[in-house]
C-alpha atoms as a PDB file:
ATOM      1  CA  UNK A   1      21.319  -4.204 -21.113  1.00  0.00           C
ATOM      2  CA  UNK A   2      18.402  -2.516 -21.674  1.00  0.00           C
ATOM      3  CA  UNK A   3      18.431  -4.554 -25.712  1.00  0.00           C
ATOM      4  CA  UNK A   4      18.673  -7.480 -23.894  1.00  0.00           C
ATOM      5  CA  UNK A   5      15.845  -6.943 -21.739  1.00  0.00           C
ATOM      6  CA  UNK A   6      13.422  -6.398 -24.203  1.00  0.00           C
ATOM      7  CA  UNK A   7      14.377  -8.894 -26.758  1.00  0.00           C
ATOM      8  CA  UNK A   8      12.298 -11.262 -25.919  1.00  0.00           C
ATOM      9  CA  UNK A   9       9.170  -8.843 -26.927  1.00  0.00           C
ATOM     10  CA  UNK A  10       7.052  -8.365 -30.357  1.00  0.00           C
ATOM     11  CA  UNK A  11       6.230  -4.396 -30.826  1.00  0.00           C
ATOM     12  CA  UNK A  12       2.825  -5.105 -29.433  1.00  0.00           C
ATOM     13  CA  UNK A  13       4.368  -6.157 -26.064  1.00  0.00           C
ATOM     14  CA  UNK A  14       6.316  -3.443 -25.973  1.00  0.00           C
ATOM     15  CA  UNK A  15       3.181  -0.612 -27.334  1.00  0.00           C
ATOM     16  CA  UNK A  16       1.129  -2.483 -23.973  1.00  0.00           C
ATOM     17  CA  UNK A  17       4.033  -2.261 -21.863  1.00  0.00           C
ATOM     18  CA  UNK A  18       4.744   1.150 -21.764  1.00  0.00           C
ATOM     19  CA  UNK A  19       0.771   1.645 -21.415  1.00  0.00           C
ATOM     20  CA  UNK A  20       0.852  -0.349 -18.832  1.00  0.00           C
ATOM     21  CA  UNK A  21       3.681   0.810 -16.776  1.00  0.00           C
ATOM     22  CA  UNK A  22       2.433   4.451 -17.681  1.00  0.00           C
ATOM     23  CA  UNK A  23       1.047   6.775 -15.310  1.00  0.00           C
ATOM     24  CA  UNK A  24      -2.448   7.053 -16.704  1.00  0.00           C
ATOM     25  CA  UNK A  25      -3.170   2.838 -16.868  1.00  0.00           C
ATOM     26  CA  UNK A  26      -1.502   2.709 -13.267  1.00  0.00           C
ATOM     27  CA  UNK A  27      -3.554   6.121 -11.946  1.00  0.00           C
ATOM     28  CA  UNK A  28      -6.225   3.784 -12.670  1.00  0.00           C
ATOM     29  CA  UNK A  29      -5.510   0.037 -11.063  1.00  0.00           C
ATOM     30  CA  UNK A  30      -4.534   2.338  -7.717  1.00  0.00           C
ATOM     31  CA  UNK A  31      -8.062   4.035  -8.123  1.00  0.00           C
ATOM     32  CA  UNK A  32      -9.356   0.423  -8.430  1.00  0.00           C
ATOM     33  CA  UNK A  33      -7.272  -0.893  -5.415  1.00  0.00           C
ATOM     34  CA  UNK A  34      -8.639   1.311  -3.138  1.00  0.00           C
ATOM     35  CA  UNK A  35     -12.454   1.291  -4.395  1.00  0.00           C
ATOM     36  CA  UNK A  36     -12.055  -2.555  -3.694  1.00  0.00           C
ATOM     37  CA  UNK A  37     -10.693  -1.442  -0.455  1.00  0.00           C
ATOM     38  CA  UNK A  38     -13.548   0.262   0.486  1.00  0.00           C
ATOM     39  CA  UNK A  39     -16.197  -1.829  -0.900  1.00  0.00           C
ATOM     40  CA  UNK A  40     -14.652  -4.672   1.266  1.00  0.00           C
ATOM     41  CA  UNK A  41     -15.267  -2.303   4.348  1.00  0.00           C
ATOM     42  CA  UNK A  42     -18.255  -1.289   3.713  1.00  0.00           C
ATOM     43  CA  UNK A  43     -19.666  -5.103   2.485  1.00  0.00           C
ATOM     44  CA  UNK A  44     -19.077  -5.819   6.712  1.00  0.00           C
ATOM     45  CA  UNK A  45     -22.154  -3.494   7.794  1.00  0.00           C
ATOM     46  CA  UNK A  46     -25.092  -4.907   8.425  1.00  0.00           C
ATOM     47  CA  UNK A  47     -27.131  -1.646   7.188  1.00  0.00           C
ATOM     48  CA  UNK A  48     -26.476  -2.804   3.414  1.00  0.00           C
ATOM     49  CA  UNK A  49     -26.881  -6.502   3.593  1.00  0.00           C
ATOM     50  CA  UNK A  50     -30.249  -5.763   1.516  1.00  0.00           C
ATOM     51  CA  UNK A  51     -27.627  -4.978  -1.125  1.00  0.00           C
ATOM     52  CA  UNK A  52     -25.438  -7.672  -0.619  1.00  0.00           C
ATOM     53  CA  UNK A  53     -26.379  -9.032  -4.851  1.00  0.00           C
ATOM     54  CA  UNK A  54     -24.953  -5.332  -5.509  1.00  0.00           C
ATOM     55  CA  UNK A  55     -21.801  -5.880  -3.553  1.00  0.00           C
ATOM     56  CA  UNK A  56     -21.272  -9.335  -5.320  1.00  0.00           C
ATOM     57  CA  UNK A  57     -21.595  -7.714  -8.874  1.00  0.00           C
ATOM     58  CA  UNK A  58     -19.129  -5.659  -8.210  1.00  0.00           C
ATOM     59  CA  UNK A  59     -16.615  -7.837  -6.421  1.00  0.00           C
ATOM     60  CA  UNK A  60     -16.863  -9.953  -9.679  1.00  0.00           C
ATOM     61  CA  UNK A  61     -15.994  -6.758 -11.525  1.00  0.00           C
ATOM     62  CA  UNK A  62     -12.913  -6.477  -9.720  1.00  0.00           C
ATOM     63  CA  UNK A  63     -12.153 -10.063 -10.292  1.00  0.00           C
ATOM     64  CA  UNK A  64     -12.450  -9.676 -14.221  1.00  0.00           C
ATOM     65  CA  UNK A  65     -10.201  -6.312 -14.277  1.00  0.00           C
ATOM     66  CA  UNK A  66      -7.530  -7.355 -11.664  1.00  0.00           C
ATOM     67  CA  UNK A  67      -7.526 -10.592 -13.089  1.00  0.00           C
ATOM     68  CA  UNK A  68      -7.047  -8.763 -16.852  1.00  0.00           C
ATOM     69  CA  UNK A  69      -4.579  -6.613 -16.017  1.00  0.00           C
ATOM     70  CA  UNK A  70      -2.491  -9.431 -14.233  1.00  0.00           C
ATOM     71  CA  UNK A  71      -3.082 -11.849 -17.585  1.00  0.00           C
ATOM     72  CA  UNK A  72      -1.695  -8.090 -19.037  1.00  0.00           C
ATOM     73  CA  UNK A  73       1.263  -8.076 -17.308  1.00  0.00           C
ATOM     74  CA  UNK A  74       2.284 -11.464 -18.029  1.00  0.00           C
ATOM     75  CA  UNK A  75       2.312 -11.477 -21.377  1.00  0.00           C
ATOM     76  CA  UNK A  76       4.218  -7.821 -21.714  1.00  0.00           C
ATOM     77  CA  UNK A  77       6.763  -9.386 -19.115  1.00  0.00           C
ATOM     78  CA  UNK A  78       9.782 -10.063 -21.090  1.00  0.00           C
ATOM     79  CA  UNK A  79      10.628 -12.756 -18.925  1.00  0.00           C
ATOM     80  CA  UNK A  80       7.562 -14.041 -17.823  1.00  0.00           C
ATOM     81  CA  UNK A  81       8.551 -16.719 -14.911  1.00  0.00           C
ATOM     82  CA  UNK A  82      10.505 -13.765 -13.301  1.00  0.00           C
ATOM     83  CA  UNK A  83       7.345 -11.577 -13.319  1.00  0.00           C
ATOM     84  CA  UNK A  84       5.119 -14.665 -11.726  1.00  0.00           C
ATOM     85  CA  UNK A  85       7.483 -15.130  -9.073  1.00  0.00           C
ATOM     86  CA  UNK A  86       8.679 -11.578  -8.495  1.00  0.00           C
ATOM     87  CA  UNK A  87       7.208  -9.643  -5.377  1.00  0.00           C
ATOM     88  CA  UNK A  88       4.840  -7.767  -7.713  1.00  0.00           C
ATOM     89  CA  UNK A  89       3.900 -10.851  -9.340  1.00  0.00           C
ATOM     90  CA  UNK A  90       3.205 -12.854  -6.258  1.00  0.00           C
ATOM     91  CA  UNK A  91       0.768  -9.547  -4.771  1.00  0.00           C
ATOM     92  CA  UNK A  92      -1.047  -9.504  -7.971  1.00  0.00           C
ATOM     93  CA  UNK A  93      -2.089 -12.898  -7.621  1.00  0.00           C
ATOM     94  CA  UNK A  94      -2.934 -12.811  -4.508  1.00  0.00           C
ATOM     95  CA  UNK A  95      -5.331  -9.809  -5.082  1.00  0.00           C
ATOM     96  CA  UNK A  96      -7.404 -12.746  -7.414  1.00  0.00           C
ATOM     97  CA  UNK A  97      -6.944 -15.943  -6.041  1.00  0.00           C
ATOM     98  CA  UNK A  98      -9.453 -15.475  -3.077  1.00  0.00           C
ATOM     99  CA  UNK A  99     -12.205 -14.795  -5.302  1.00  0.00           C
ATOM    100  CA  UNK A 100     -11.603 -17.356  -7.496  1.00  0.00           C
ATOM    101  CA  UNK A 101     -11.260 -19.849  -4.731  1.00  0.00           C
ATOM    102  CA  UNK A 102     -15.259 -21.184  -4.048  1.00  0.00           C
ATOM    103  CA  UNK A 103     -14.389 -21.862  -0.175  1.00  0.00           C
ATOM    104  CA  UNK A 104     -16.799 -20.706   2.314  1.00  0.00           C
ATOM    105  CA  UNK A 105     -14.541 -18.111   4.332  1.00  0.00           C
ATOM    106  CA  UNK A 106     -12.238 -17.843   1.840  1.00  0.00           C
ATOM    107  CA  UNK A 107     -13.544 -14.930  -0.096  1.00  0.00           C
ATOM    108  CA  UNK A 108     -12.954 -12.898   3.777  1.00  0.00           C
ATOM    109  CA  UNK A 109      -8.909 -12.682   1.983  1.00  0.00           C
ATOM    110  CA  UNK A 110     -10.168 -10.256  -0.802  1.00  0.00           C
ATOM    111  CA  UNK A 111      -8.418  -7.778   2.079  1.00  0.00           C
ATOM    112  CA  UNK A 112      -5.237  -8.779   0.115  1.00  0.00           C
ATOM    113  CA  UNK A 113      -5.818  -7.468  -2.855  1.00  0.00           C
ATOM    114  CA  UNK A 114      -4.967  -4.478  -0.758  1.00  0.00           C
ATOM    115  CA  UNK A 115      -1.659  -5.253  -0.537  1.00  0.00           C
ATOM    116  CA  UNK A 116      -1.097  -4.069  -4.479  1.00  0.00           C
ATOM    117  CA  UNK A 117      -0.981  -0.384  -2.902  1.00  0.00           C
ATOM    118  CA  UNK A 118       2.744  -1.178  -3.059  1.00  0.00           C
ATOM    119  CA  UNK A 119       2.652  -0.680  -6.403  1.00  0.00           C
ATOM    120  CA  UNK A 120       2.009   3.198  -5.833  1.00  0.00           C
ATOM    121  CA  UNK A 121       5.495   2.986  -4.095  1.00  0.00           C
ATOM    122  CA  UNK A 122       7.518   0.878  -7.374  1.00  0.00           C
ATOM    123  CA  UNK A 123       9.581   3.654  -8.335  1.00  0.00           C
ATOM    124  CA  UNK A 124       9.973   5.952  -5.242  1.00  0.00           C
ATOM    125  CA  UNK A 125      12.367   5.464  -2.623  1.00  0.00           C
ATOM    126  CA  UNK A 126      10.079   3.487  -0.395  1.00  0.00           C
ATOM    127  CA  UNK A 127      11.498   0.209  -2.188  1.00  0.00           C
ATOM    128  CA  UNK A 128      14.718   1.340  -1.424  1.00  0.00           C
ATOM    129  CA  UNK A 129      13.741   1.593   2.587  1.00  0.00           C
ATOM    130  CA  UNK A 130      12.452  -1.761   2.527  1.00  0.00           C
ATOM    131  CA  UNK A 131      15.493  -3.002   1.268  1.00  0.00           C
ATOM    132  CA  UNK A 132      17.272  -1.704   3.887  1.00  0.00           C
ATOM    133  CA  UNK A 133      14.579  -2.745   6.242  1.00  0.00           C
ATOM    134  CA  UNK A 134      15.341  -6.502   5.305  1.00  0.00           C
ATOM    135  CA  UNK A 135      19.051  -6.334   4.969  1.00  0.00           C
ATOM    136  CA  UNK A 136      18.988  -4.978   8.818  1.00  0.00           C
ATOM    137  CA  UNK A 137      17.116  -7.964   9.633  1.00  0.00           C
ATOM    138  CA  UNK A 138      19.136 -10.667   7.741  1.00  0.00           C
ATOM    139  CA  UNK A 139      21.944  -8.706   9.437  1.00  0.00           C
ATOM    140  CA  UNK A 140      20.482  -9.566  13.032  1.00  0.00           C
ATOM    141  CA  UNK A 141      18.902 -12.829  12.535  1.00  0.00           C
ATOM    142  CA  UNK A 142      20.778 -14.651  14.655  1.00  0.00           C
ATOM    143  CA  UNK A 143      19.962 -12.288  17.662  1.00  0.00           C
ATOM    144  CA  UNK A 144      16.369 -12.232  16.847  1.00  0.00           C
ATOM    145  CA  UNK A 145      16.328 -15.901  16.209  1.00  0.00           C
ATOM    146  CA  UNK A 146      17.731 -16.221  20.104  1.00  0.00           C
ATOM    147  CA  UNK A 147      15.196 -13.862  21.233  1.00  0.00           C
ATOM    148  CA  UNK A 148      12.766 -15.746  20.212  1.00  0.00           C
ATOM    149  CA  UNK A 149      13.919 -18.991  22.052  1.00  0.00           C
ATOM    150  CA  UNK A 150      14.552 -17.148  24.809  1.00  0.00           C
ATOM    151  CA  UNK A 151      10.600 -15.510  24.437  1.00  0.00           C
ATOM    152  CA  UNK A 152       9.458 -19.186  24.469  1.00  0.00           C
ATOM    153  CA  UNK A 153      11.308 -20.123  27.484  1.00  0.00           C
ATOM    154  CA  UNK A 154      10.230 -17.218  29.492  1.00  0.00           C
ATOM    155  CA  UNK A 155       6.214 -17.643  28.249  1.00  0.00           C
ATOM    156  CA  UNK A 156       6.892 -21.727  29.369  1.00  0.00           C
ATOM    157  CA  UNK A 157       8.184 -20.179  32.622  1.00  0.00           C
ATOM    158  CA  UNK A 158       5.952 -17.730  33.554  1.00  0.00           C
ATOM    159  CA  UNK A 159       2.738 -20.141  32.474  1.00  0.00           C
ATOM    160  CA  UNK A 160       4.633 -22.534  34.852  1.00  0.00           C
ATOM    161  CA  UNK A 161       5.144 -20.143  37.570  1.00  0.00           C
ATOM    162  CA  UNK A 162       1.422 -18.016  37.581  1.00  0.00           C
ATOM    163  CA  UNK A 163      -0.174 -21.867  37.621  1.00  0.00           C
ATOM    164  CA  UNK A 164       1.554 -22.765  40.731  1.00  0.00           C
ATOM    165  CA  UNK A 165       0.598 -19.403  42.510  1.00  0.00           C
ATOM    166  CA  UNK A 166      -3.427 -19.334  40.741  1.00  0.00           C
ATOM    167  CA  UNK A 167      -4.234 -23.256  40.736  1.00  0.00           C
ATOM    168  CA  UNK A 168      -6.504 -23.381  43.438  1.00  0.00           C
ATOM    169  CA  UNK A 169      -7.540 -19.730  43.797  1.00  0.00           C
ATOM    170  CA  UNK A 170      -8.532 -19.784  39.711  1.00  0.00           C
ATOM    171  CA  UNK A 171      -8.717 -23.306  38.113  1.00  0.00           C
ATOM    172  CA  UNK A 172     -10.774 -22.120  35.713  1.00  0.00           C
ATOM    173  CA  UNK A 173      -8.508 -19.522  34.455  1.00  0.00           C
ATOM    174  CA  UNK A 174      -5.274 -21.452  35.434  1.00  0.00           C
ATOM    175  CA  UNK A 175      -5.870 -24.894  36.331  1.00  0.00           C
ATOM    176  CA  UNK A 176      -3.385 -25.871  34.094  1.00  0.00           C
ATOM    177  CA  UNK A 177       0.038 -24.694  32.130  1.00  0.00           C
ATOM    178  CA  UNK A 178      -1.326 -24.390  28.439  1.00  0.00           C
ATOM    179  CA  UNK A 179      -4.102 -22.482  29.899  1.00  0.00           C
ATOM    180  CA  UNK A 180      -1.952 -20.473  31.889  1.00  0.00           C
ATOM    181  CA  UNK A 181       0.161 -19.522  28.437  1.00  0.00           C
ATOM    182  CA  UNK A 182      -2.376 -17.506  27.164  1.00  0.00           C
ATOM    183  CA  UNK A 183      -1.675 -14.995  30.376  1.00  0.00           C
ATOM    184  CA  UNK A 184       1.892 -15.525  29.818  1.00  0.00           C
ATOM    185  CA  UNK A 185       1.751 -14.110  26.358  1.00  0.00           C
ATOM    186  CA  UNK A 186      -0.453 -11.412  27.462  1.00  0.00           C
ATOM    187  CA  UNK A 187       1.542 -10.215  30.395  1.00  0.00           C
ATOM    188  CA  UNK A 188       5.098 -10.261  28.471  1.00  0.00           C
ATOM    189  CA  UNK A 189       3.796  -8.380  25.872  1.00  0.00           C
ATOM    190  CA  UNK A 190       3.101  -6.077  28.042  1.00  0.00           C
ATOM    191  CA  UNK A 191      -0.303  -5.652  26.428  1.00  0.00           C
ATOM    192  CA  UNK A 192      -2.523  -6.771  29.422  1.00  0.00           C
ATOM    193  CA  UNK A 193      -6.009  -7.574  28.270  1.00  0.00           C
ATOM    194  CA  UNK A 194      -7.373  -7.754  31.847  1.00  0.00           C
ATOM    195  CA  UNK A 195      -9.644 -10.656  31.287  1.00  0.00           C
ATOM    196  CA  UNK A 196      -7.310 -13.368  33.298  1.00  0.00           C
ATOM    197  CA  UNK A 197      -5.288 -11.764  36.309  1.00  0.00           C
ATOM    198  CA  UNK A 198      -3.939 -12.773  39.494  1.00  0.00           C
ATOM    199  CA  UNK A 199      -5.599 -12.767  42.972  1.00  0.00           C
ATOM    200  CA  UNK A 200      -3.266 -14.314  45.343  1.00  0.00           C
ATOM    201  CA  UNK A 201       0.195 -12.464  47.124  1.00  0.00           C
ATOM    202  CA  UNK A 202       1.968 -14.420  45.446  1.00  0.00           C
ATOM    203  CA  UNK A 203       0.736 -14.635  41.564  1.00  0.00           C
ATOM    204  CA  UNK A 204       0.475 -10.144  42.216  1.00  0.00           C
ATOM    205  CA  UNK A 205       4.348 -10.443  42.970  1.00  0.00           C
ATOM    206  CA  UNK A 206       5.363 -13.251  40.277  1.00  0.00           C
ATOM    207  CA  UNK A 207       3.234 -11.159  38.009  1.00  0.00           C
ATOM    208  CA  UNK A 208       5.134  -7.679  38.421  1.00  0.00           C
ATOM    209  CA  UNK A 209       8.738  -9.844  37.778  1.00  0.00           C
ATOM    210  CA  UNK A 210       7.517 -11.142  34.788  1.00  0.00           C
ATOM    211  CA  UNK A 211       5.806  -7.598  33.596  1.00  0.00           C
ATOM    212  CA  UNK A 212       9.441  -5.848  33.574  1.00  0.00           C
ATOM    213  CA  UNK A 213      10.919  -8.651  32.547  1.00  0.00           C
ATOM    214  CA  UNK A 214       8.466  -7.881  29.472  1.00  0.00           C
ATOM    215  CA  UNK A 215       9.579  -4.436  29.387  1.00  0.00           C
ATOM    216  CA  UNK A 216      12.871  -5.428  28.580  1.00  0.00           C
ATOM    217  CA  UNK A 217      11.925  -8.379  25.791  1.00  0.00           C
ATOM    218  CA  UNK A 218       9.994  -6.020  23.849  1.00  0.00           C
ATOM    219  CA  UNK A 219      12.871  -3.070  23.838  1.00  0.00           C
ATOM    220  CA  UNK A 220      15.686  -5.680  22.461  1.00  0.00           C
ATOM    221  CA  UNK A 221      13.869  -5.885  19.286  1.00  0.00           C
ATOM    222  CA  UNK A 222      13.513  -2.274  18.729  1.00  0.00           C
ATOM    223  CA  UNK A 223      16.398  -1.546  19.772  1.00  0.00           C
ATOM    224  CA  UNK A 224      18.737  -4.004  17.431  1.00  0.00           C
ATOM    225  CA  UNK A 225      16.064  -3.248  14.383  1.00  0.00           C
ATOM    226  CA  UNK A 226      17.513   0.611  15.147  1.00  0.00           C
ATOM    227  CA  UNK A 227      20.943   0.272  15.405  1.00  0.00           C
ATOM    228  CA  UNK A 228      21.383  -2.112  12.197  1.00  0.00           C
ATOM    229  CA  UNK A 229      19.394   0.589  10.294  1.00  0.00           C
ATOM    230  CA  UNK A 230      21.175   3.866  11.672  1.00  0.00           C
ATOM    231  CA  UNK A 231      24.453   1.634  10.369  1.00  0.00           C
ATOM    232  CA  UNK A 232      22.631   1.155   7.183  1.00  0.00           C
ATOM    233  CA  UNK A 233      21.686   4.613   6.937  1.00  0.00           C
ATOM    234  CA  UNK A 234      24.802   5.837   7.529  1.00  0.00           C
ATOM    235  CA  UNK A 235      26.460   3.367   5.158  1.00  0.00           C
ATOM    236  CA  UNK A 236      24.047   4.443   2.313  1.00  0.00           C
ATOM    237  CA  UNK A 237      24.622   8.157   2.887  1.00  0.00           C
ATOM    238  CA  UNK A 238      28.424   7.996   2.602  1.00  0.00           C
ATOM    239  CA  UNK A 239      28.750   5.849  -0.191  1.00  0.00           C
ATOM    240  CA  UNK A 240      26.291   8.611  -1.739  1.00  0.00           C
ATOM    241  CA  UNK A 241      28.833  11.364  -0.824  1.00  0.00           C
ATOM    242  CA  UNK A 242      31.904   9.643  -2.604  1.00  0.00           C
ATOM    243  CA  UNK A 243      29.623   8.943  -5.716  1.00  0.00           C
ATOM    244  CA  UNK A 244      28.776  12.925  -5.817  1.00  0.00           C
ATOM    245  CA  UNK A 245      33.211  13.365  -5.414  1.00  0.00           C
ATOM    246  CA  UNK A 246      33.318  11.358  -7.909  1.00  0.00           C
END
């Protein structure tokens, strides 16, 4: 299997793949990924906007080396169209493509080239727990599918509901349903921002229904997202027992 894989590479491919997959050249992209991190951060405050030509020079550095070492990985990929489209492939594009794009705005999505931390995690078991992570979802999609119907309905409800009680007292707030959604949202998420609220009897009341009825759409989610990976857990760890038997 392992001939197979790496047929389709010269000796040079091979020499720069094992440099590249080593722990020295990838010690280094991670030191990289996290200096871009933090340059991103620290590009936001206002004290060093006298060296904003600095904090281009470097972003363009990052461009050239990310944008290298992706070119790299390309060409040592045995099968390249696998590596472009691969999860790795896709992150490491993304970690360029907003700096290459001249939108105004755009450039704010250099926070994605972030997201090639989860290259630290390639080879450990954290890989393996997203896995599992997605299969429990897959397994429950059809429950979280209806729960998010039934979300809808309830926010269409509630906005209906909280307009009828706060139309009169608040129209500027609720003087109609869509802007009577935003509240919805709020208050069955439970999160409560505090900037719209209720000042009639009766929009207090409807508003304490629809609160625990938030309670209870937020803990379905958790709790199927549990269950389907306690199965998978215990799944995992018995298969691992009869492999050791065996």
């Amino acid at each position: 299997m392992l001939n197979d894989y790496n047929e389709g590479q010269s000796n040079l491919q091979k020499k720069l793949e094992e440099i590249v997959e080593g722990p020295v050249f990838s010690g280094i992209i991670q030191f990289l990924i996290l200096a871009a991190a933090v340059t991103f951060v620290l590009e936001t405050e206002e004290a060093f906007d006298e060296y904003k030509i600095y904090f281009d020079i470097v972003d363009w550095v990052f461009l050239v080396l990310f944008s290298a070492e992706y070119i790299l990985r390309i060409y040592v990929a045995p099968v390249k169209k696998e590596f472009i489209f691969s999860f790795f492939g896709i992150i490491d594009l993304l970690a360029i493509l907003p700096s290459l794009v001249l939108i105004p705005g755009f450039r704010v999505l250099r926070v994605l080239r972030f997201l090639r931390i989860f290259r630290i995690f390639k080879a450990t078991r954290f890989i393996l727990a997203v896995d599992r992570m997605i299969e429990a979802l897959s397994g429950v999609k059809r429950e979280l599918l209806a729960l998010v119907i039934l979300s809808a309905l309830f926010v269409y409800l509630a906005a209906c509901g909280i307009w009828y009680f706060e139309r009169f007292e608040q129209p500027e707030a609720f003087g109609s349903i869509p802007d009577a959604m935003w509240w919805a949202i709020v208050t069955l998420t439970t999160i409560g921002y505090g900037d719209v609220y209720p000042e009639t009897a009766g929009g207090k009341i409807f508003t304490a229904v629809v609160a625990l009825v938030g309670v209870g759409l937020i803990a379905i989610p958790s709790g199927l997202l549990a269950s389907v990976l306690t199965e998978a857990r215990v799944e995992e760890d018995e298969k691992d027992e009869e492999e050791d038997e065996k």
